[in-house]
N, C-alpha and C. Protein backbone atom coordinates (compact mmCIF):
# COMPACT_ATOMS: atom_id res chain seq x y z
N UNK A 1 -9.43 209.94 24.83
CA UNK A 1 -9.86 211.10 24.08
C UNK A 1 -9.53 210.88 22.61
N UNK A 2 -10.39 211.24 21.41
CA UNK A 2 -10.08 211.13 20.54
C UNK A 2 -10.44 212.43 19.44
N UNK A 3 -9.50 211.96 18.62
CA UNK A 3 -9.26 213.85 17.76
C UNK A 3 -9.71 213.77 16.52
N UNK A 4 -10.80 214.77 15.55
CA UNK A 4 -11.35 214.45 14.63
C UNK A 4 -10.78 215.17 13.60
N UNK A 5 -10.36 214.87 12.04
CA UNK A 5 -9.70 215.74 11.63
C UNK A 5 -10.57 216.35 10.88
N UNK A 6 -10.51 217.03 10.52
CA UNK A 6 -11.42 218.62 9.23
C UNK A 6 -10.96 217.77 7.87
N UNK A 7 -11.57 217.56 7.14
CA UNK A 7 -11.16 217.65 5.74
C UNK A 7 -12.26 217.88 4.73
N UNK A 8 -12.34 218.44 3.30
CA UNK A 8 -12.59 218.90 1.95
C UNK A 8 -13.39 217.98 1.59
N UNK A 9 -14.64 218.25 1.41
CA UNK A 9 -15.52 217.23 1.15
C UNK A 9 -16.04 217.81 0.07
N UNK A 10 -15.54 217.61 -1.53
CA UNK A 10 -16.62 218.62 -2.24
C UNK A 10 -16.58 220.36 -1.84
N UNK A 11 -17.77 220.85 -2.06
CA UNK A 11 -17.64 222.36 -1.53
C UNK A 11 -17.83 222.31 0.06
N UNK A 12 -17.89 221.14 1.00
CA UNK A 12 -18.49 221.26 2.12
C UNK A 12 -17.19 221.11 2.82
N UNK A 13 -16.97 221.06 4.23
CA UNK A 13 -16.11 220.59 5.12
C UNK A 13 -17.00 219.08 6.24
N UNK A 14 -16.08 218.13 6.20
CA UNK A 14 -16.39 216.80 7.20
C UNK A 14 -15.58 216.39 7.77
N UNK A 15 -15.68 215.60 8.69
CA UNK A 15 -15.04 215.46 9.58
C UNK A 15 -14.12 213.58 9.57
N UNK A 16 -13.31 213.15 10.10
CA UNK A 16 -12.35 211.88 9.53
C UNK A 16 -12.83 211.43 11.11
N UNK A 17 -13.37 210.39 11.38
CA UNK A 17 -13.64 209.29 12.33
C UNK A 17 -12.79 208.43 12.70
N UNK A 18 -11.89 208.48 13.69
CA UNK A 18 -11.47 207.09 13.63
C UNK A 18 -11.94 205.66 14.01
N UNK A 19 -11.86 204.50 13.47
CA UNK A 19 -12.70 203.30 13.53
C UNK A 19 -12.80 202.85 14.80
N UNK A 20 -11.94 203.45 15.88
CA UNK A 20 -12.57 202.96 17.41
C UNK A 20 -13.11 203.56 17.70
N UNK A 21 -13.03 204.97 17.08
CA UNK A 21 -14.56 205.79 17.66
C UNK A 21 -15.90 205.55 17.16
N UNK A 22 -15.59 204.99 15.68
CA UNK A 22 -16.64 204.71 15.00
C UNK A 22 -17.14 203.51 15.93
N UNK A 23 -16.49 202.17 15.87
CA UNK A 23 -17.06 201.28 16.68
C UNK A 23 -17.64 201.21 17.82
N UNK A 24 -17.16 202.46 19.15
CA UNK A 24 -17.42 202.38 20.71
C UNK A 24 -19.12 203.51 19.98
N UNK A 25 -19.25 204.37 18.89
CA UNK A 25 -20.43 204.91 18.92
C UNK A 25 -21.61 203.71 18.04
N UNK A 26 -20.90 203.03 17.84
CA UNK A 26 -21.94 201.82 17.02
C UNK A 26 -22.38 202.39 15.49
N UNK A 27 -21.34 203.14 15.13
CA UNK A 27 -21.84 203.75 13.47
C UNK A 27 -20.93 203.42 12.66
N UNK A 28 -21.56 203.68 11.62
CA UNK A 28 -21.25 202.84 9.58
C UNK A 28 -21.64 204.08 9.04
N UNK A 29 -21.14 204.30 8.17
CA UNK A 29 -21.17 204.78 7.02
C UNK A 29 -22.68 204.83 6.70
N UNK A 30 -23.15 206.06 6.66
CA UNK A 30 -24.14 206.29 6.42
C UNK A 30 -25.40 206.47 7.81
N UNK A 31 -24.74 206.32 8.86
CA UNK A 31 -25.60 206.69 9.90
C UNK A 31 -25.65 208.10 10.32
N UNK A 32 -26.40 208.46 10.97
CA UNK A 32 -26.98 210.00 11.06
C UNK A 32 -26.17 210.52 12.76
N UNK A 33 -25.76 211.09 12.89
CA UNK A 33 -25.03 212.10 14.17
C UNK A 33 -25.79 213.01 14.10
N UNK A 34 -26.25 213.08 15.76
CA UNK A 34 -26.93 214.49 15.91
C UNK A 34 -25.96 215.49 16.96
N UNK A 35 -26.11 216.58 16.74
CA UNK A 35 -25.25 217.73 17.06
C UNK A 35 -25.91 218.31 18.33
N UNK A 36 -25.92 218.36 19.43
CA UNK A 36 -26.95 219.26 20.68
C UNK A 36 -26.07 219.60 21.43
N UNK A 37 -26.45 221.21 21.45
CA UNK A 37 -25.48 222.22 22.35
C UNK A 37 -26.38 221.82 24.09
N UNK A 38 -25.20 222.07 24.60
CA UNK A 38 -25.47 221.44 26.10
C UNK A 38 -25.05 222.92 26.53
N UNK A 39 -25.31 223.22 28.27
CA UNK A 39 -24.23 223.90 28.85
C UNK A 39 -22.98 223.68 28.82
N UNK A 40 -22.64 222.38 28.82
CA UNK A 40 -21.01 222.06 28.60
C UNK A 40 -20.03 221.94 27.28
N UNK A 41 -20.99 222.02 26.32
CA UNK A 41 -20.68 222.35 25.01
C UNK A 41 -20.91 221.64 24.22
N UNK A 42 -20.69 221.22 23.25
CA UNK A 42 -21.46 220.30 22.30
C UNK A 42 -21.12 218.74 22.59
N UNK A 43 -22.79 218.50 22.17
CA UNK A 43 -22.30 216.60 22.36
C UNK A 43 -22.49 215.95 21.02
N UNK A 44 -22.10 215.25 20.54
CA UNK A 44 -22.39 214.40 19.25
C UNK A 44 -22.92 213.13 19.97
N UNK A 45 -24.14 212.74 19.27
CA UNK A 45 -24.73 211.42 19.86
C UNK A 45 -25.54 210.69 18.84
N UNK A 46 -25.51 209.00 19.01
CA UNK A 46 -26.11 208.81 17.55
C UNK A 46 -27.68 208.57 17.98
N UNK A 47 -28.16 208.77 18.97
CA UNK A 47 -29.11 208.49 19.48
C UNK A 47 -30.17 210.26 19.32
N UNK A 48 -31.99 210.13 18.21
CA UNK A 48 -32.49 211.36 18.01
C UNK A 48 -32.90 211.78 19.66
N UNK A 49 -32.65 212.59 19.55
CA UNK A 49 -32.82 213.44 21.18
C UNK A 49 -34.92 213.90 21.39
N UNK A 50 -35.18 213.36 20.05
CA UNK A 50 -36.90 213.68 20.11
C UNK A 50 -37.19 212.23 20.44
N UNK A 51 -36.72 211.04 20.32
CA UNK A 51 -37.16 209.98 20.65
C UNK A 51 -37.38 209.68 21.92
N UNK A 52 -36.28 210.09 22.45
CA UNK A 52 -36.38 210.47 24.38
C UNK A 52 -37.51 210.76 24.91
N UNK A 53 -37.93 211.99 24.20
CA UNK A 53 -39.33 212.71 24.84
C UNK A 53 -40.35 211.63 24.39
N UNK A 54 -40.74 211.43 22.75
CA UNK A 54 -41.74 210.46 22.89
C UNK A 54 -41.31 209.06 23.41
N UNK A 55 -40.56 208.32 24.15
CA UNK A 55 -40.63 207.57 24.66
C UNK A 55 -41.37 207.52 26.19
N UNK A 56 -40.99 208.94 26.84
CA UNK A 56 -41.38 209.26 28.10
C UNK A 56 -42.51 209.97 27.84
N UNK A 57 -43.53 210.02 26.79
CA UNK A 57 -44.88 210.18 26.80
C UNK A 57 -45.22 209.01 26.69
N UNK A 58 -44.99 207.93 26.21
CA UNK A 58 -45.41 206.91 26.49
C UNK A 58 -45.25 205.68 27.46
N UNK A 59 -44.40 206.12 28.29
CA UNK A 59 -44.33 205.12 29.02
C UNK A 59 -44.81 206.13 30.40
N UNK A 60 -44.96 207.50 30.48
CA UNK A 60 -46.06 208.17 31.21
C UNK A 60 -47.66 207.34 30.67
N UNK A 61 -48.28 207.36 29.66
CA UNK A 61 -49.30 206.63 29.50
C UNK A 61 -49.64 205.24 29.57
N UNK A 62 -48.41 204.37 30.02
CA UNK A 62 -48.59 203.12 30.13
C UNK A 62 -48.46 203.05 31.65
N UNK A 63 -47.64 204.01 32.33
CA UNK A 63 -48.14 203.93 33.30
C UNK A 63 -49.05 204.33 34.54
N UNK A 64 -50.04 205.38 33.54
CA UNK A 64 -51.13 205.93 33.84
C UNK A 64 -52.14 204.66 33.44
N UNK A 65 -51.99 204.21 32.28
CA UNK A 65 -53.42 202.81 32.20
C UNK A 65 -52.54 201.13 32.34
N UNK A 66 -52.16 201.46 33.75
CA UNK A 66 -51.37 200.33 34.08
C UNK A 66 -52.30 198.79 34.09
N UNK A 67 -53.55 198.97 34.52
CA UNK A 67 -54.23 198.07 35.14
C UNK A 67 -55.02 197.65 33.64
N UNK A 68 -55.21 198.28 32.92
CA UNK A 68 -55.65 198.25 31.57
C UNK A 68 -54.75 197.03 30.58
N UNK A 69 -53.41 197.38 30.89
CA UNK A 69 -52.98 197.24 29.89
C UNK A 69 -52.88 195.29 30.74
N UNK A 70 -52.82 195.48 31.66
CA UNK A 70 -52.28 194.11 32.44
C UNK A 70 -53.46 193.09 31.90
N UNK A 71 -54.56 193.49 32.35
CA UNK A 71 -56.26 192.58 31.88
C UNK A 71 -55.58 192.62 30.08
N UNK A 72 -55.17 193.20 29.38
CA UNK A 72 -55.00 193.26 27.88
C UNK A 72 -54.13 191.97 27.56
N UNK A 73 -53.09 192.16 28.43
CA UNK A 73 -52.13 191.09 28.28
C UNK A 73 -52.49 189.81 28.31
N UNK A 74 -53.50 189.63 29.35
CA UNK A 74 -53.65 188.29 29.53
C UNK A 74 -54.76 187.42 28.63
């Protein structure tokens, strides 16, 4: 488990990372965290939660023109 501290950013408030958390989430300085309330309460993830969906519209359409795409390939 790891504990994030609050600190004074300017007029804003942010949050202090520590570098094994930074490392096990694969982020640097300057990467984007998205915030999504769950039933279980909030998740931080560095992964956009809209990419999900258009990924699974498209791989619904690839595997709706399966036979299409196979003759394409070759």
């Amino acid at each position: 488990m790891h504990t994030l501290k609050l600190t004074t950013i300017g007029s804003s408030t942010g949050a202090v990372f520590p570098k094994e958390l930074l490392a096990q989430l694969k982020l640097e300085k300057g990467d984007k965290l998205y915030v999504i309330e769950t039933p279980e309460g909030i998740l931080l993830t560095p992964y956009d939660p809209a990419i999900k969906d258009q990924l699974k519209i498209g791989q619904d359409f690839m595997r709706k023109y399966r036979d299409t795409f196979k003759v394409l390939a070759e």
